[in-house]
PDB file of N, CA and C in Angstrom:
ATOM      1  N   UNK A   1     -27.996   0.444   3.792  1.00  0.00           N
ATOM      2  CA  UNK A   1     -27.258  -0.530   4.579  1.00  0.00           C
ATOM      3  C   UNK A   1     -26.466  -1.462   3.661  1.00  0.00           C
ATOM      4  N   UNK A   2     -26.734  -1.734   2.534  1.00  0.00           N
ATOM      5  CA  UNK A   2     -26.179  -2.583   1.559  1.00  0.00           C
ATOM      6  C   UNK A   2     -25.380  -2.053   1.228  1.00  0.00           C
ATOM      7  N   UNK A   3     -25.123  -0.361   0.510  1.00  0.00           N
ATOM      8  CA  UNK A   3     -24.035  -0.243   0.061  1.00  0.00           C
ATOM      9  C   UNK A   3     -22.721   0.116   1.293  1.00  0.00           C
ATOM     10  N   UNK A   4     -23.068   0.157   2.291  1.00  0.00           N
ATOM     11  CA  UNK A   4     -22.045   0.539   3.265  1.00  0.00           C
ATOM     12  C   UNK A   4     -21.405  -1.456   3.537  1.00  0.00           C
ATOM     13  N   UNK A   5     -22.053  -2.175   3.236  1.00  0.00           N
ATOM     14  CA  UNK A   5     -21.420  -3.706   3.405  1.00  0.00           C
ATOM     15  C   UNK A   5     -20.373  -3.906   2.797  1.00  0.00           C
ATOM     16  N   UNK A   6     -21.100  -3.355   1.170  1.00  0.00           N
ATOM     17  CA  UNK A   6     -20.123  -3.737   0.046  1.00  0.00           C
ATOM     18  C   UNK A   6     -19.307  -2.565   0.464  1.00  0.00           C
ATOM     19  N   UNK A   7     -19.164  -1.519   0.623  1.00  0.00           N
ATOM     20  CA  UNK A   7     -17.641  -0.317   1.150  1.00  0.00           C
ATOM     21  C   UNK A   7     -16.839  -1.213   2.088  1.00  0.00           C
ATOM     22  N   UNK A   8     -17.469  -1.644   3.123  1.00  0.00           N
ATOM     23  CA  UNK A   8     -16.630  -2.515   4.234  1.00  0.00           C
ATOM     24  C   UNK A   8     -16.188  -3.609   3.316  1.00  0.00           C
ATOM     25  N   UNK A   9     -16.762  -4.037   2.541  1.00  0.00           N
ATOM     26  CA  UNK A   9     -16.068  -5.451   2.407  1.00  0.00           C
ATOM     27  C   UNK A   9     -14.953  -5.269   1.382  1.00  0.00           C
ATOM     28  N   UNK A  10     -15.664  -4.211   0.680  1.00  0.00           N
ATOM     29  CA  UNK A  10     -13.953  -3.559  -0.486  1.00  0.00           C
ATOM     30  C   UNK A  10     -12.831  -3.100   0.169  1.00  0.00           C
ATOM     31  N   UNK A  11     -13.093  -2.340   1.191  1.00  0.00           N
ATOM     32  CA  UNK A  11     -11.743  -1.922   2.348  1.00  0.00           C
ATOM     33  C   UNK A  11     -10.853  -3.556   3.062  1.00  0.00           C
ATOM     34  N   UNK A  12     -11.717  -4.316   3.311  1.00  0.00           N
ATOM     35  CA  UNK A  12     -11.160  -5.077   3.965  1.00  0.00           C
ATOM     36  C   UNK A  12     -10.404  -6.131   2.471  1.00  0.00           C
ATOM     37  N   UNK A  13     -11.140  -6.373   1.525  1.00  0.00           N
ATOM     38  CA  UNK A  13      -9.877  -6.994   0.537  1.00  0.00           C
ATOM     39  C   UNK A  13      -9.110  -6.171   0.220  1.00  0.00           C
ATOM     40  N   UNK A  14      -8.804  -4.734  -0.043  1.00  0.00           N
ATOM     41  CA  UNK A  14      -8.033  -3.996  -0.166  1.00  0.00           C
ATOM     42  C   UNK A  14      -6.678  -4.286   0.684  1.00  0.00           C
ATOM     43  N   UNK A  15      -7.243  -4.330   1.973  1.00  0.00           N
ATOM     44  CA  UNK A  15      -6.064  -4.392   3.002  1.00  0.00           C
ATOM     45  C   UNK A  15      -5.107  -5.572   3.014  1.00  0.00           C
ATOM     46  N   UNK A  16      -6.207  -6.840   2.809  1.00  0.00           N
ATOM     47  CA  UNK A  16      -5.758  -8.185   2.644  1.00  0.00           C
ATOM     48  C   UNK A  16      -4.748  -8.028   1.431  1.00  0.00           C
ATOM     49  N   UNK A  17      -5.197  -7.419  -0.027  1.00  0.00           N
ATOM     50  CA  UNK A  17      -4.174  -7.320  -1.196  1.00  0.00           C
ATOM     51  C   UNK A  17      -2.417  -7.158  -0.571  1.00  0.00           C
ATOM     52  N   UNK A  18      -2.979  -5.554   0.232  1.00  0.00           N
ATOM     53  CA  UNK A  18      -2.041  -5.307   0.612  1.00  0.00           C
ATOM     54  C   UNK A  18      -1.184  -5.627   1.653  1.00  0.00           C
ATOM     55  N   UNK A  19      -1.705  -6.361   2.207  1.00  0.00           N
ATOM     56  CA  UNK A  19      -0.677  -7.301   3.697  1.00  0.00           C
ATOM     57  C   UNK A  19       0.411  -8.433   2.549  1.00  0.00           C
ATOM     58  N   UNK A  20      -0.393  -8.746   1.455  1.00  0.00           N
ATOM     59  CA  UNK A  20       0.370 -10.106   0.825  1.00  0.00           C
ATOM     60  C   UNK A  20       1.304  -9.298  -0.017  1.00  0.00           C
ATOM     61  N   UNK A  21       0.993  -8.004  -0.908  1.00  0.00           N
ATOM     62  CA  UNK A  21       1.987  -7.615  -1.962  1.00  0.00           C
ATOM     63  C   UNK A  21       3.245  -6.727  -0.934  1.00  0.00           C
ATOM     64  N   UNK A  22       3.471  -6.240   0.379  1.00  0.00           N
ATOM     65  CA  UNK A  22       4.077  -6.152   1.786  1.00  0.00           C
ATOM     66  C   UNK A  22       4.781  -7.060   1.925  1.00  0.00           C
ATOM     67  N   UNK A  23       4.384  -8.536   2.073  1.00  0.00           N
ATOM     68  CA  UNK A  23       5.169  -9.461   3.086  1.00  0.00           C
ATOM     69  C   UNK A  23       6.361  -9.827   2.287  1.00  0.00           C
ATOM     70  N   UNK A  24       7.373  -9.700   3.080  1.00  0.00           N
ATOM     71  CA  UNK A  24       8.484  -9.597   2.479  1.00  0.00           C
ATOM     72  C   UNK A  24       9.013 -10.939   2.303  1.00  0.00           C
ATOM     73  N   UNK A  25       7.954 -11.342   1.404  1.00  0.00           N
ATOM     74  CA  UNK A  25       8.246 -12.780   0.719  1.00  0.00           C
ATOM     75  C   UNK A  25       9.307 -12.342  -0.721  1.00  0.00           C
ATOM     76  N   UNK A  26       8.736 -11.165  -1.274  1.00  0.00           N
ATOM     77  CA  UNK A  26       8.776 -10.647  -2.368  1.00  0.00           C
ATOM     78  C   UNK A  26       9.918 -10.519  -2.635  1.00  0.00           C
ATOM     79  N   UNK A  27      10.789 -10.373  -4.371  1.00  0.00           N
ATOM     80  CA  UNK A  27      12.068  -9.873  -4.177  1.00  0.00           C
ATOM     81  C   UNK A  27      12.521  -8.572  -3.887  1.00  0.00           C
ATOM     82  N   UNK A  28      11.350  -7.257  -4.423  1.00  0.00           N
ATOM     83  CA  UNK A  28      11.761  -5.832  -3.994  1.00  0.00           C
ATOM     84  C   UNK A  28      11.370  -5.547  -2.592  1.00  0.00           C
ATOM     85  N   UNK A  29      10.577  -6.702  -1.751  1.00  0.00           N
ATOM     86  CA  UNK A  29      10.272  -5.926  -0.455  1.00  0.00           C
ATOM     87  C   UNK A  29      11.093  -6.816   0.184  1.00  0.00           C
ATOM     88  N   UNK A  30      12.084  -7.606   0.470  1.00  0.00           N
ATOM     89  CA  UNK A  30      13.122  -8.496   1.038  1.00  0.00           C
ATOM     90  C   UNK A  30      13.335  -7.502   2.773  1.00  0.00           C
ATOM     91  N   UNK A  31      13.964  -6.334   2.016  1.00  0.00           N
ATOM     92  CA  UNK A  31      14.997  -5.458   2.855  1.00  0.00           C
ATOM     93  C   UNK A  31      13.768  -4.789   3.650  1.00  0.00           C
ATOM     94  N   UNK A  32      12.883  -4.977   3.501  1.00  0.00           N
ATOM     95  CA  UNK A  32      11.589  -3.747   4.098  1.00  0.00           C
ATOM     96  C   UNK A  32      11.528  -4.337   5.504  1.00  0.00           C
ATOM     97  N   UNK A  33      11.631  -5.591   5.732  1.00  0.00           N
ATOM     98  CA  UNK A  33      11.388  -6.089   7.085  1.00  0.00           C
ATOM     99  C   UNK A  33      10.011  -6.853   7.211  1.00  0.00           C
ATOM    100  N   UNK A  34       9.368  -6.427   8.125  1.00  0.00           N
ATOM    101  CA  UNK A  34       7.835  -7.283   8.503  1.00  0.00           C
ATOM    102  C   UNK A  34       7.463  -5.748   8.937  1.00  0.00           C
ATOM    103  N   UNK A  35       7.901  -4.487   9.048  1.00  0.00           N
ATOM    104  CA  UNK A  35       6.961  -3.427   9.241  1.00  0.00           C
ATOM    105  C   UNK A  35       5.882  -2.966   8.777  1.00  0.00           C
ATOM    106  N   UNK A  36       5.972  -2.843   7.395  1.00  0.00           N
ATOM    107  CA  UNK A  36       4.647  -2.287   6.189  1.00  0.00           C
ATOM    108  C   UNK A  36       3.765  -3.301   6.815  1.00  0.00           C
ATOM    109  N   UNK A  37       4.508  -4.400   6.477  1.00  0.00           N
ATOM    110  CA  UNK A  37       3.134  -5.562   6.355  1.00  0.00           C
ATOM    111  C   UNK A  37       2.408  -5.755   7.589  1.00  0.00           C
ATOM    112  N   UNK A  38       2.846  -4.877   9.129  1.00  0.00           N
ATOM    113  CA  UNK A  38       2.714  -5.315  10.503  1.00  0.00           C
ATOM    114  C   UNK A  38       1.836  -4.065  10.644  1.00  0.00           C
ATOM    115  N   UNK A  39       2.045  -2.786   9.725  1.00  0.00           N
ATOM    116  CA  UNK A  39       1.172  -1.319  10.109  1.00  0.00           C
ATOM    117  C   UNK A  39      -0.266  -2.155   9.242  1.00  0.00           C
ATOM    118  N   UNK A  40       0.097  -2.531   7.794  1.00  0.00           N
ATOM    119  CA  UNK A  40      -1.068  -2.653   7.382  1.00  0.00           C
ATOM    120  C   UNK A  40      -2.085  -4.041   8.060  1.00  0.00           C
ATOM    121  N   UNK A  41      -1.341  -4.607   8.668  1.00  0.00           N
ATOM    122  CA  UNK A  41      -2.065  -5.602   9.478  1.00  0.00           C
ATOM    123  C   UNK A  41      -2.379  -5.211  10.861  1.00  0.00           C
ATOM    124  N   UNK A  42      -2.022  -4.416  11.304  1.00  0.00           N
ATOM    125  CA  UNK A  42      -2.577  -3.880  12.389  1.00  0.00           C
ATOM    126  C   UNK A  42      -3.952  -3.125  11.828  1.00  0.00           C
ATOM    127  N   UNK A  43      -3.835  -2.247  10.380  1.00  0.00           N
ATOM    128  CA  UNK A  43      -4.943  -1.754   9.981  1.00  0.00           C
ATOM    129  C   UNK A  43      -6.107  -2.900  10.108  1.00  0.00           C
ATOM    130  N   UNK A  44      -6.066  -3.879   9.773  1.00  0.00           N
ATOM    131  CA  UNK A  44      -6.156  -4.998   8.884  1.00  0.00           C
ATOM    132  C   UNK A  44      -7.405  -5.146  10.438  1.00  0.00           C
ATOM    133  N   UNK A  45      -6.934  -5.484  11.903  1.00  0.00           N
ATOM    134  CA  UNK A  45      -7.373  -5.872  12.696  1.00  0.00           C
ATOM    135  C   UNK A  45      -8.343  -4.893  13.618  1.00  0.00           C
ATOM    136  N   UNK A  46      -7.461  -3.511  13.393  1.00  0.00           N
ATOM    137  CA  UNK A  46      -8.340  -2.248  13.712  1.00  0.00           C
ATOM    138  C   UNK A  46      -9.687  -1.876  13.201  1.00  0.00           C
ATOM    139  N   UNK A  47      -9.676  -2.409  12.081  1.00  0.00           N
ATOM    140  CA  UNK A  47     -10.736  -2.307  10.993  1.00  0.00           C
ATOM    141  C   UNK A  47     -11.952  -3.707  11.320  1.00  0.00           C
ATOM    142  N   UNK A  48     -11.219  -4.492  11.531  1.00  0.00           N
ATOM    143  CA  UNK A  48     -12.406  -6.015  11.903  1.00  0.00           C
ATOM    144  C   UNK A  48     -13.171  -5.558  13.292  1.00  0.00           C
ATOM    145  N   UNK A  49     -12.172  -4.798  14.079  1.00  0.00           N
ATOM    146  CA  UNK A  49     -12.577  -4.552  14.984  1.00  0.00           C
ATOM    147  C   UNK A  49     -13.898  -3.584  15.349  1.00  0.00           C
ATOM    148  N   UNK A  50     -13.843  -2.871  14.212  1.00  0.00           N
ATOM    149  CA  UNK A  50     -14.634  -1.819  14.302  1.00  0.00           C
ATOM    150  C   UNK A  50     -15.998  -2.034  13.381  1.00  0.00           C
ATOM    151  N   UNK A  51     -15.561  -3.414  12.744  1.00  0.00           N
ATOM    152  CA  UNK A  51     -16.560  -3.948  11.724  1.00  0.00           C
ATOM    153  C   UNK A  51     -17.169  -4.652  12.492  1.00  0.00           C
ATOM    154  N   UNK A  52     -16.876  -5.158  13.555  1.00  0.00           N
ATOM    155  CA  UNK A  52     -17.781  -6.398  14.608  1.00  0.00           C
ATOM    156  C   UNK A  52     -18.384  -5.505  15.103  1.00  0.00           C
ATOM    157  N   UNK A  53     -17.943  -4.895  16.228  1.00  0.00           N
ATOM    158  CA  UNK A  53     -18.483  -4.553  16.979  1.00  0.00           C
ATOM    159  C   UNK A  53     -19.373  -2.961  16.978  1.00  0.00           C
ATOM    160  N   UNK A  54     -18.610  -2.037  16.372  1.00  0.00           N
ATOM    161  CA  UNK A  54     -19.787  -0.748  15.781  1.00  0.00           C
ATOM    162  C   UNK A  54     -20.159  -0.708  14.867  1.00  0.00           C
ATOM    163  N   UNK A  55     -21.062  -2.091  14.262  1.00  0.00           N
ATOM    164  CA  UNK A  55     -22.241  -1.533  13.240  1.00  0.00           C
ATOM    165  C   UNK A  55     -23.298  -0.569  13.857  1.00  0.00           C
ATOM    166  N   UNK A  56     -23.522   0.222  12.755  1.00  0.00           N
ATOM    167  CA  UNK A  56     -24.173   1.337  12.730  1.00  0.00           C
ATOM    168  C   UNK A  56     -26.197   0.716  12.538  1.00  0.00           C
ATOM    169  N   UNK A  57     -26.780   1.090  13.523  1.00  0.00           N
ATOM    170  CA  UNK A  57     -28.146  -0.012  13.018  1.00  0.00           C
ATOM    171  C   UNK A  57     -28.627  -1.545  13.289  1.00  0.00           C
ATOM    172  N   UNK A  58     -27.442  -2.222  13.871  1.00  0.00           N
ATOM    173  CA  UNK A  58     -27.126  -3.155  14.398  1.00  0.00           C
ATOM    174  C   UNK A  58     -27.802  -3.555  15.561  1.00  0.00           C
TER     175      UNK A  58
END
């Protein structure tokens, strides 16, 4: 059960990395829009979602 926490909790900063190095604050992602950063934040929420509510053992 412990190491499946720490897997969840590495996926979910993973995603977070990647919503911020996305947001087209940046100078090479300007032209990208808010899409990348809107799929990986949708990941972002799909994933909490599935972290609340179907723990496994819970």
């Amino acid at each position: 059960m412990h190491n499946g926490l720490i897997m969840d909790l590495a996926i979910l900063l993973l995603l977070i990395i990647l919503i911020a190095a996305l947001l087209p604050v940046w100078p090479y992602s300007k032209k990208w829009g808010y899409r990348p950063s809107g799929a990986v934040g949708a990941l972002l929420v799909i994933l909490l979602f599935l972290f609340v509510f179907f723990r496994p053992g819970a």
